[in-house]
C-alpha atoms as a PDB file:
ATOM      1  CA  UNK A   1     134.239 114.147 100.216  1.00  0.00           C
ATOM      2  CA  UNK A   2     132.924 115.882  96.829  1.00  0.00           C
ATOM      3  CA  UNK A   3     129.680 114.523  95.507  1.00  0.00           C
ATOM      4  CA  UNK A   4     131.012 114.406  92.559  1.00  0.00           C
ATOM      5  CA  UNK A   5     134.263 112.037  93.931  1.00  0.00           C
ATOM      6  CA  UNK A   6     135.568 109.632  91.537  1.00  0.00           C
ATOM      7  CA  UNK A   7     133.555 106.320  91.930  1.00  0.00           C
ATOM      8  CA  UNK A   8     130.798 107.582  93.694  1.00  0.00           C
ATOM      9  CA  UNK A   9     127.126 105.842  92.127  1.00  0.00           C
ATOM     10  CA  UNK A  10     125.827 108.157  89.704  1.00  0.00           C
ATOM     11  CA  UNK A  11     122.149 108.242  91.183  1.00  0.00           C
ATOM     12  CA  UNK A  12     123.766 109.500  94.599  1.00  0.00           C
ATOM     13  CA  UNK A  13     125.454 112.237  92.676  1.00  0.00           C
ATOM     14  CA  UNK A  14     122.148 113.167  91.319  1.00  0.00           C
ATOM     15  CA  UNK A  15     120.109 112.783  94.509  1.00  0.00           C
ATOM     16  CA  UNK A  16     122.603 115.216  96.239  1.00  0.00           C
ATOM     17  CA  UNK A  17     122.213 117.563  93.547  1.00  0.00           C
ATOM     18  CA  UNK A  18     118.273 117.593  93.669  1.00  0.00           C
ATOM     19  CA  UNK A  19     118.263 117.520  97.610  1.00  0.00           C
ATOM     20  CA  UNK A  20     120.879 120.767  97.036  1.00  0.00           C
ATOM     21  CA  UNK A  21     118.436 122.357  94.737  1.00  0.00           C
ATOM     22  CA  UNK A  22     115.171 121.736  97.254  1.00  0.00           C
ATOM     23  CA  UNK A  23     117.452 123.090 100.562  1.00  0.00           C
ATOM     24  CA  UNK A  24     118.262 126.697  98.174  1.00  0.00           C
ATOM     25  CA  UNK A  25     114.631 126.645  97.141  1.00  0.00           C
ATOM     26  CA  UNK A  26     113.728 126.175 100.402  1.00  0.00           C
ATOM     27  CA  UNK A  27     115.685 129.230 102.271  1.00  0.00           C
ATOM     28  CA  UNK A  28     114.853 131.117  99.329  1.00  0.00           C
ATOM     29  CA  UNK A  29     110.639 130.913  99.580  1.00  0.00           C
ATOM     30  CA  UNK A  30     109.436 133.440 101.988  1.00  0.00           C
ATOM     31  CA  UNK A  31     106.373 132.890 104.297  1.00  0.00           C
ATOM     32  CA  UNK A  32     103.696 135.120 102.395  1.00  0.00           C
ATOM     33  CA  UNK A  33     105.125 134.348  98.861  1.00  0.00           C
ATOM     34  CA  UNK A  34     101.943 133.584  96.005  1.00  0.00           C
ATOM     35  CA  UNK A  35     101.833 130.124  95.893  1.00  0.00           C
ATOM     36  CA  UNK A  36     101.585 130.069  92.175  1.00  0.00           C
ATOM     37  CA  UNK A  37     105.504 131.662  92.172  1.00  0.00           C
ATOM     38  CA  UNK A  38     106.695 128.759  94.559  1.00  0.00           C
ATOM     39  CA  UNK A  39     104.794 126.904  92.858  1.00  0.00           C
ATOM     40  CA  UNK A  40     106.596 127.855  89.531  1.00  0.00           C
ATOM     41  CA  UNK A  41     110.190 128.221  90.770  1.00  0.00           C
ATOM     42  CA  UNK A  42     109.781 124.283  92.251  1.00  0.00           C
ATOM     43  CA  UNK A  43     108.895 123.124  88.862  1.00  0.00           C
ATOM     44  CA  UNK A  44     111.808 125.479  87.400  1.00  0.00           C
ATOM     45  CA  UNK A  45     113.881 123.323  90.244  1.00  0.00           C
ATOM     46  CA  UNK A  46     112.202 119.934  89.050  1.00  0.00           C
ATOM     47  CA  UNK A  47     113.428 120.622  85.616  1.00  0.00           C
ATOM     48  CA  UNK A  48     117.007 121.549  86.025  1.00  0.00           C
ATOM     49  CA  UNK A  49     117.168 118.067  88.901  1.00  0.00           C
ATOM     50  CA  UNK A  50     115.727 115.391  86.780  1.00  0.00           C
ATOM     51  CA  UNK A  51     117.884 114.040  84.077  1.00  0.00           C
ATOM     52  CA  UNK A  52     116.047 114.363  80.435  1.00  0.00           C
ATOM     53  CA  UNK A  53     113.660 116.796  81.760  1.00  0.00           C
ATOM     54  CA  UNK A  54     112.113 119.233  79.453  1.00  0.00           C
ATOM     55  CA  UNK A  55     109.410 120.359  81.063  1.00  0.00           C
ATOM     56  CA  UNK A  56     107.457 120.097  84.628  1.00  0.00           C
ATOM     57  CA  UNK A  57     103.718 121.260  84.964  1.00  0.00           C
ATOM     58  CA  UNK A  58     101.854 121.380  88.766  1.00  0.00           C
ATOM     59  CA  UNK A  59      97.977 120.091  88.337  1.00  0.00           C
ATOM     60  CA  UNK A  60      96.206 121.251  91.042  1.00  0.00           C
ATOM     61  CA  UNK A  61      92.748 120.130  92.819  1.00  0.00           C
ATOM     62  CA  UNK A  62      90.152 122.512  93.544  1.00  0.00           C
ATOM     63  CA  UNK A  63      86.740 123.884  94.570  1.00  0.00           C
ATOM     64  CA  UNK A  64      87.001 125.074  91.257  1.00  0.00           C
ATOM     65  CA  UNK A  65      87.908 122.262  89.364  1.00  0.00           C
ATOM     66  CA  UNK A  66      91.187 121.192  88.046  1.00  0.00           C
ATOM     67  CA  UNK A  67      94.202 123.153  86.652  1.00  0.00           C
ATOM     68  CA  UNK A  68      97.737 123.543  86.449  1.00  0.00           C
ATOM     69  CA  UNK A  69      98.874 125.692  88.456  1.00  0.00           C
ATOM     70  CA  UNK A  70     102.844 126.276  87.220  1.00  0.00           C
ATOM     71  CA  UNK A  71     104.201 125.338  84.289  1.00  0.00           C
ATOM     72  CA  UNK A  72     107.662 125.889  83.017  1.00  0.00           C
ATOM     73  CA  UNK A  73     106.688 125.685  79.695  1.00  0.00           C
ATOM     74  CA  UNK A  74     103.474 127.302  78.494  1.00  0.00           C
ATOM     75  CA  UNK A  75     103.013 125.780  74.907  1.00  0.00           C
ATOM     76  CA  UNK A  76     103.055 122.340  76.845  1.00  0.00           C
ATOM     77  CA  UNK A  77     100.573 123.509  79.050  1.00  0.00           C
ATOM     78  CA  UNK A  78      98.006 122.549  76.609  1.00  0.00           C
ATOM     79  CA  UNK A  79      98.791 118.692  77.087  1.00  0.00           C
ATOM     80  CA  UNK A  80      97.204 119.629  80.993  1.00  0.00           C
ATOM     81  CA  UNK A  81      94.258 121.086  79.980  1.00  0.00           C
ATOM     82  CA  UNK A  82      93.364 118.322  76.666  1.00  0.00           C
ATOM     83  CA  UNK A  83      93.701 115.867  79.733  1.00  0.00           C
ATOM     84  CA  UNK A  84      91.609 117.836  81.866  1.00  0.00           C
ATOM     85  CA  UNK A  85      89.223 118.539  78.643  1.00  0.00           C
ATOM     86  CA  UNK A  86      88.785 114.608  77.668  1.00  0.00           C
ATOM     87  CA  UNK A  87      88.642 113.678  81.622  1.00  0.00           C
ATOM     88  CA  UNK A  88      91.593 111.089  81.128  1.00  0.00           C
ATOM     89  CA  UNK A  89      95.479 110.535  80.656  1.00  0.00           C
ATOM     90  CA  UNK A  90      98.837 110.191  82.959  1.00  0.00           C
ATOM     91  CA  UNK A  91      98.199 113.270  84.949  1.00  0.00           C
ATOM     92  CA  UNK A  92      94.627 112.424  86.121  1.00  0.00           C
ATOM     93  CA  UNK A  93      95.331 108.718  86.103  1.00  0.00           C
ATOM     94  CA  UNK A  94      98.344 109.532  88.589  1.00  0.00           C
ATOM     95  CA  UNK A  95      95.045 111.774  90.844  1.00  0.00           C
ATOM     96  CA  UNK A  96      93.123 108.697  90.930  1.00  0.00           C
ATOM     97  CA  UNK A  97      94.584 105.885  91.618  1.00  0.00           C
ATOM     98  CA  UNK A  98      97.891 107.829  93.909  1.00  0.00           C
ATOM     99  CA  UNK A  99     100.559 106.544  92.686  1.00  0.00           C
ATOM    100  CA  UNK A 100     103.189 107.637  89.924  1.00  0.00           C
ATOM    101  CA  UNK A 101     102.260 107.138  86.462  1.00  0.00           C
ATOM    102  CA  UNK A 102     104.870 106.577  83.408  1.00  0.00           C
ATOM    103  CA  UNK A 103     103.149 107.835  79.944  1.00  0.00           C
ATOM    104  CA  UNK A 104     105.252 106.861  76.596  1.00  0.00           C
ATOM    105  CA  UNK A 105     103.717 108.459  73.603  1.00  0.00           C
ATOM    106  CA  UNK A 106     104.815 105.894  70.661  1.00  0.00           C
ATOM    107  CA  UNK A 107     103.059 103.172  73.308  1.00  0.00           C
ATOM    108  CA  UNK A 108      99.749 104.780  74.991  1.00  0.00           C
ATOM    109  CA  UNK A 109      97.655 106.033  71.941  1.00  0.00           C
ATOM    110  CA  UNK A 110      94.233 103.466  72.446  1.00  0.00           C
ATOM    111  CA  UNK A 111      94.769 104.094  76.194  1.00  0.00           C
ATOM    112  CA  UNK A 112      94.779 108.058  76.286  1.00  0.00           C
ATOM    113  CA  UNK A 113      94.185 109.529  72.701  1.00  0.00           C
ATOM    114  CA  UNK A 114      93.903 112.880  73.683  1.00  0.00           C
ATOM    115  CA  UNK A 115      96.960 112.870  75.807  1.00  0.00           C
ATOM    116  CA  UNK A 116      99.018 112.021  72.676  1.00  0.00           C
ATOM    117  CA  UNK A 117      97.692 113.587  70.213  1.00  0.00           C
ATOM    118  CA  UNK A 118      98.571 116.920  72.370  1.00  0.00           C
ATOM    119  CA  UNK A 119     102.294 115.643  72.903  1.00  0.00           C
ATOM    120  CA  UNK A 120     102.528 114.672  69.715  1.00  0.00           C
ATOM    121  CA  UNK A 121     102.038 118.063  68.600  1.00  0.00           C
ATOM    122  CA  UNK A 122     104.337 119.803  71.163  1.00  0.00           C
ATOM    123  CA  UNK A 123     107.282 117.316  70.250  1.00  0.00           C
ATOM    124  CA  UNK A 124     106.970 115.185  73.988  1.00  0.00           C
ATOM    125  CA  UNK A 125     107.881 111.610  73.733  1.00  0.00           C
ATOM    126  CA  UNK A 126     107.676 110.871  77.564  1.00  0.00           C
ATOM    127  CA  UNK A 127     105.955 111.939  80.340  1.00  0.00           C
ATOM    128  CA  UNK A 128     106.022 110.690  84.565  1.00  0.00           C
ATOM    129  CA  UNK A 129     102.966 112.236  86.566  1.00  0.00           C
ATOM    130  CA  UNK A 130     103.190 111.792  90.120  1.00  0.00           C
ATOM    131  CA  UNK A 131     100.382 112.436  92.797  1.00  0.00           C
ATOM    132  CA  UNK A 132     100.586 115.395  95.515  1.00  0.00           C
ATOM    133  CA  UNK A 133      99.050 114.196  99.048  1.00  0.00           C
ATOM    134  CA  UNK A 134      98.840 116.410 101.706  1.00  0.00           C
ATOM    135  CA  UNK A 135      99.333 115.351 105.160  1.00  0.00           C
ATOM    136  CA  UNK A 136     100.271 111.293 104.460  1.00  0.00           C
ATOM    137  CA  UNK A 137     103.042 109.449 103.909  1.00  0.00           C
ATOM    138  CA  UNK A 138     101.882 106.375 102.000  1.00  0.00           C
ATOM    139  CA  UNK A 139      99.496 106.238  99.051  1.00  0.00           C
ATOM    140  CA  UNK A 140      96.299 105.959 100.528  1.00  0.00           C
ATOM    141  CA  UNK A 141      97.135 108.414 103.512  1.00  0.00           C
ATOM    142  CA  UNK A 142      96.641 112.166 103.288  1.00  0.00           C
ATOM    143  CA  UNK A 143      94.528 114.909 101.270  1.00  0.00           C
ATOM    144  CA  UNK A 144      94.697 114.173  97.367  1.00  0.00           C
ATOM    145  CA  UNK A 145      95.248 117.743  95.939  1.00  0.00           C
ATOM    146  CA  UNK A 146      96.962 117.124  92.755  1.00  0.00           C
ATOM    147  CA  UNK A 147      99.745 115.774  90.640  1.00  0.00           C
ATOM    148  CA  UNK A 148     103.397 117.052  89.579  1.00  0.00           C
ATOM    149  CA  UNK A 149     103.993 116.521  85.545  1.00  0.00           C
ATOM    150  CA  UNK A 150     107.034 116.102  83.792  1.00  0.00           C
ATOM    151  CA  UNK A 151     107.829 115.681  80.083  1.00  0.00           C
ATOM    152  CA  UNK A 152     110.623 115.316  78.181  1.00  0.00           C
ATOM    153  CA  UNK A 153     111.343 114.901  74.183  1.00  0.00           C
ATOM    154  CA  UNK A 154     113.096 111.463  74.904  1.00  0.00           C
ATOM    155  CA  UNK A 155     111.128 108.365  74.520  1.00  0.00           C
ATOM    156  CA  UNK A 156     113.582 106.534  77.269  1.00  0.00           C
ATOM    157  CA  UNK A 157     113.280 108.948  79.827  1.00  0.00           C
ATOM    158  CA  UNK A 158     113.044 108.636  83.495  1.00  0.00           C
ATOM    159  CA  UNK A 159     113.558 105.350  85.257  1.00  0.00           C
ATOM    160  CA  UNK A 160     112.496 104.614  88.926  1.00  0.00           C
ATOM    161  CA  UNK A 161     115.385 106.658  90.052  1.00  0.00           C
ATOM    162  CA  UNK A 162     113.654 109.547  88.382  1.00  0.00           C
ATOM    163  CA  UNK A 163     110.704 108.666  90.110  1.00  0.00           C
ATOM    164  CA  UNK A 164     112.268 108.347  93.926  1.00  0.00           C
ATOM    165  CA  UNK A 165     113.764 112.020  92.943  1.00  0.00           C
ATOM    166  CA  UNK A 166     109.634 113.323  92.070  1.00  0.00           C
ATOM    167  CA  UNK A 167     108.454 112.366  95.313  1.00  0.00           C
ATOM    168  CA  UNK A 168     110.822 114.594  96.618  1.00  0.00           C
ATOM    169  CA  UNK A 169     109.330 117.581  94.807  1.00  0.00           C
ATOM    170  CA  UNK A 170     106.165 116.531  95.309  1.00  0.00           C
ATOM    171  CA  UNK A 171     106.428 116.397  98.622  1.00  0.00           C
ATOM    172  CA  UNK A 172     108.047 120.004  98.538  1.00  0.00           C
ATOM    173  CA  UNK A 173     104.909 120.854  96.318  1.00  0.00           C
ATOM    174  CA  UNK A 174     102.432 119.470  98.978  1.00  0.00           C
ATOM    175  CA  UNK A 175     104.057 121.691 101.546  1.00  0.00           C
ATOM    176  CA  UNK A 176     103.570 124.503  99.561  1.00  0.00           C
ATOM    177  CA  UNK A 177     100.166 124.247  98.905  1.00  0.00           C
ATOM    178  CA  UNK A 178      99.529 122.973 102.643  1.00  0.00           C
ATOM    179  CA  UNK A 179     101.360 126.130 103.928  1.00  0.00           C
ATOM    180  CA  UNK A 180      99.557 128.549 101.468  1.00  0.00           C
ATOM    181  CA  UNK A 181      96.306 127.029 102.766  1.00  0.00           C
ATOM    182  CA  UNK A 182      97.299 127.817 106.086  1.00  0.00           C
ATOM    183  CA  UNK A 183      98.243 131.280 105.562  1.00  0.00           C
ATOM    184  CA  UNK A 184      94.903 132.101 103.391  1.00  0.00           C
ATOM    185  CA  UNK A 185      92.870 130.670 106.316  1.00  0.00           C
ATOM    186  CA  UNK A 186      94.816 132.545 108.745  1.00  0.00           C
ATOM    187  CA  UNK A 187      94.535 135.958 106.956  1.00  0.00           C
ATOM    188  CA  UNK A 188      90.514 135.102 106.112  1.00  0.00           C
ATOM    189  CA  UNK A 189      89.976 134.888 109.851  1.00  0.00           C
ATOM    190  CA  UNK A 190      91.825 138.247 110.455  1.00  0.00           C
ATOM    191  CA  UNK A 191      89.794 139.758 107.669  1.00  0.00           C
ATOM    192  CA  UNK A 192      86.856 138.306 109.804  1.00  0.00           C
ATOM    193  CA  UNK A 193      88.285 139.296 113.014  1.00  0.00           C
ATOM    194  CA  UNK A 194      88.548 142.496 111.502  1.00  0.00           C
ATOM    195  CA  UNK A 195      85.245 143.499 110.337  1.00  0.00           C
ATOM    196  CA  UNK A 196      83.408 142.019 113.432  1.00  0.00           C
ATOM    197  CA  UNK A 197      85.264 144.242 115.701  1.00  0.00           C
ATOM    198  CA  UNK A 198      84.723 147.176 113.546  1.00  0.00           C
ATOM    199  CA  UNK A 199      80.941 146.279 113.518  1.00  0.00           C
ATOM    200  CA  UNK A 200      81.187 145.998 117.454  1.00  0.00           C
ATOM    201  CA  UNK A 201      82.065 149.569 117.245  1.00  0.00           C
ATOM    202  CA  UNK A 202      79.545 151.320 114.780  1.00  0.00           C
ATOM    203  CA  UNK A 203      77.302 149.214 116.841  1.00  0.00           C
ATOM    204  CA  UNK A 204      78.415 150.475 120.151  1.00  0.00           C
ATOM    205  CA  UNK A 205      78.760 154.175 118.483  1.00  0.00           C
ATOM    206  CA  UNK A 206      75.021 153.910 117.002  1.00  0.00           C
ATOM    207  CA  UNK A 207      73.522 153.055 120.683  1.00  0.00           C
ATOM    208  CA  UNK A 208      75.289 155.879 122.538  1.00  0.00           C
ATOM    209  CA  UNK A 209      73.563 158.111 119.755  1.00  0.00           C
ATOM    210  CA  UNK A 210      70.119 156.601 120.789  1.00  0.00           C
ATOM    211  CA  UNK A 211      70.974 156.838 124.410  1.00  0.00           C
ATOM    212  CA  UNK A 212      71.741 160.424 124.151  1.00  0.00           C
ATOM    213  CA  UNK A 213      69.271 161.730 121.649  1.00  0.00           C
ATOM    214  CA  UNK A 214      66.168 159.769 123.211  1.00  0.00           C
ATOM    215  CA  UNK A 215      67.385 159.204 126.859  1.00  0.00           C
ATOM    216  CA  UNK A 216      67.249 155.779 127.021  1.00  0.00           C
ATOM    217  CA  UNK A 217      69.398 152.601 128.400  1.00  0.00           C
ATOM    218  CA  UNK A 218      72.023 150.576 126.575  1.00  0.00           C
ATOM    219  CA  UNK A 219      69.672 147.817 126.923  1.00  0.00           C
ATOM    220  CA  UNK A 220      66.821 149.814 124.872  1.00  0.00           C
ATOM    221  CA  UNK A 221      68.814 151.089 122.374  1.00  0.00           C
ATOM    222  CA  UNK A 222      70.073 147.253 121.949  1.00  0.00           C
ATOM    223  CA  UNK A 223      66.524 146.432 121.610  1.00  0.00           C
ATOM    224  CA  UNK A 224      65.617 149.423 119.200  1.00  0.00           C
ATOM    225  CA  UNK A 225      68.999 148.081 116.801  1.00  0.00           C
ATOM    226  CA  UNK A 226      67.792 144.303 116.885  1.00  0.00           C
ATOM    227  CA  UNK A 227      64.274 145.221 115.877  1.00  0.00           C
ATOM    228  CA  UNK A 228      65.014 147.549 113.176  1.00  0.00           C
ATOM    229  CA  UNK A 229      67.462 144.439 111.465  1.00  0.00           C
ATOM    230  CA  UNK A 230      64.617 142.523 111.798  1.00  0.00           C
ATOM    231  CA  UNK A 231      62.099 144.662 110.434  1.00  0.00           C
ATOM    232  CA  UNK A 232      64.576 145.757 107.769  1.00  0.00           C
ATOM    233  CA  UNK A 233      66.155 142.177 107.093  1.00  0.00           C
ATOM    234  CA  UNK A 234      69.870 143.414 107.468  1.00  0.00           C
ATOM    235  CA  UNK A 235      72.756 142.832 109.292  1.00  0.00           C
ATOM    236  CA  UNK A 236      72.392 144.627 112.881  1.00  0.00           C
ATOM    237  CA  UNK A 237      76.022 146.651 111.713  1.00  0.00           C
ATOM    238  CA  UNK A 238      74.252 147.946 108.667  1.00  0.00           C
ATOM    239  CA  UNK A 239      71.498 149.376 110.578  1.00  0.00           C
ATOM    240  CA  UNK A 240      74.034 150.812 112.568  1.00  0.00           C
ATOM    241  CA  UNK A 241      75.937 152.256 109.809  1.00  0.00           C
ATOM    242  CA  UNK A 242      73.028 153.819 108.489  1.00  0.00           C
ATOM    243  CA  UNK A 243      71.758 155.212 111.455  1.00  0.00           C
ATOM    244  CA  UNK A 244      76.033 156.644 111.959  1.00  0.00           C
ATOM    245  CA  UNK A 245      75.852 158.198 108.547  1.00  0.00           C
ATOM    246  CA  UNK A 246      72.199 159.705 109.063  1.00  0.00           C
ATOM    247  CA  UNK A 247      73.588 161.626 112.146  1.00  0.00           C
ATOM    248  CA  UNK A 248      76.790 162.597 110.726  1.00  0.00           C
ATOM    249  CA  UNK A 249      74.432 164.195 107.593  1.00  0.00           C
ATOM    250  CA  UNK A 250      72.663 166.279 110.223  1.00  0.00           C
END
């Protein structure tokens, strides 16, 4: 049966349509893609699945600080950062306290000035933040790491059906960012991997030098290394090097 049979409940049409959208997105996001592209393309997703949508923005958490990390519209960006900027409105209410917040311009003014001043100005009447958590399924489980922003130019816009269909990209957003963690603290310990058994080698490389040149035992030449870092204050490989590139002069 269609989704779009004859008497079938409107918010079931449009909850097929968004879970649609997330599968595509999903098969279409490869492993080592930048985060801030799936990033991007899920709020491109968000936009075209949520009815009266005009805009969708990704705030992220971060040793940094805060900032948005997609937007779909750039202009509206600037509603993130005057939140960010004053330290208050929907998007960093919806950080702190975890749970969706619902923002209407003509009502909100004494509560978060800044917030509509900067819609005002870019024409947004409406706007539903809702928290990304990382690892937890309720509220007050799982890593806090940011919230997904929508906005749309009609005061009336999104109901708690519109909410129930957020979740679902934010949970597609917290994978994303959980799975781009992964993958930069996979690749960091490579890198580290990496340069520790290339040190291994130089170091190896600078004590057969010192074996052969002063007839000594690997033990010695060990010895001779470690003191010289010491004495020096440097790494043991860059003693190494230097002692590598010294020969290689000669």
């Amino acid at each position: 049966m269609s989704s779009n049979a004859p008497g079938r409940p409107e918010p079931l049409i449009r909850l097929d349509e968004v879970a649609a959208a997330l599968e595509d997105l999903r098969t279409e996001i490869g492993g080592e893609e930048p985060l801030a592209d799936v990033l991007h393309r899920l709020a491109e997703t968000a936009v075209k699945g949520i009815g009266d949508a005009d805009a969708v923005s990704v705030t992220v958490l971060s040793e940094e600080g805060i900032r948005t990390a997609a937007s779909t519209d750039e202009p509206l960006a600037r509603i993130d950062r005057d939140q960010y900027a004053a330290g208050r409105g929907p998007a960093l209410h919806a950080t702190h306290t975890r749970k969706p917040v619902r923002a209407v311009v003509a009502e909100d003014e004494n509560r978060w000035p800044e917030f509509v001043a900067a819609a005002r100005d870019a024409g947004v009447q409406a706007c539903l933040s809702v928290p990304l958590l990382l690892d937890g399924a309720s509220e007050n489980e799982g890593e806090l790491v940011g919230a997904l922003n929508i906005y749309s130019r009609t005061a009336s816009a999104f109901d708690p059906f519109d909410e129930t269909l957020m979740r679902l990209f934010s949970n597609a957003a917290s994978a994303a960012i959980s799975n781009a963690r992964r993958w930069h603290h996979a690749s960091r310990r490579v890198r580290h991997l990496e340069i520790a058994l290339v040190s291994r080698a130089e170091i190896d490389q600078a004590k057969g030098v010192l074996m052969a040149v002063h007839g000594i035992s690997a033990d010695d030449a060990f010895a001779w290394l470690v003191e010289q870092s010491q004495r020096q204050n440097v790494k043991l490989r860059e003693v190494a090097r230097k002692l590598l590139l010294s020969v290689r002069r000669r």
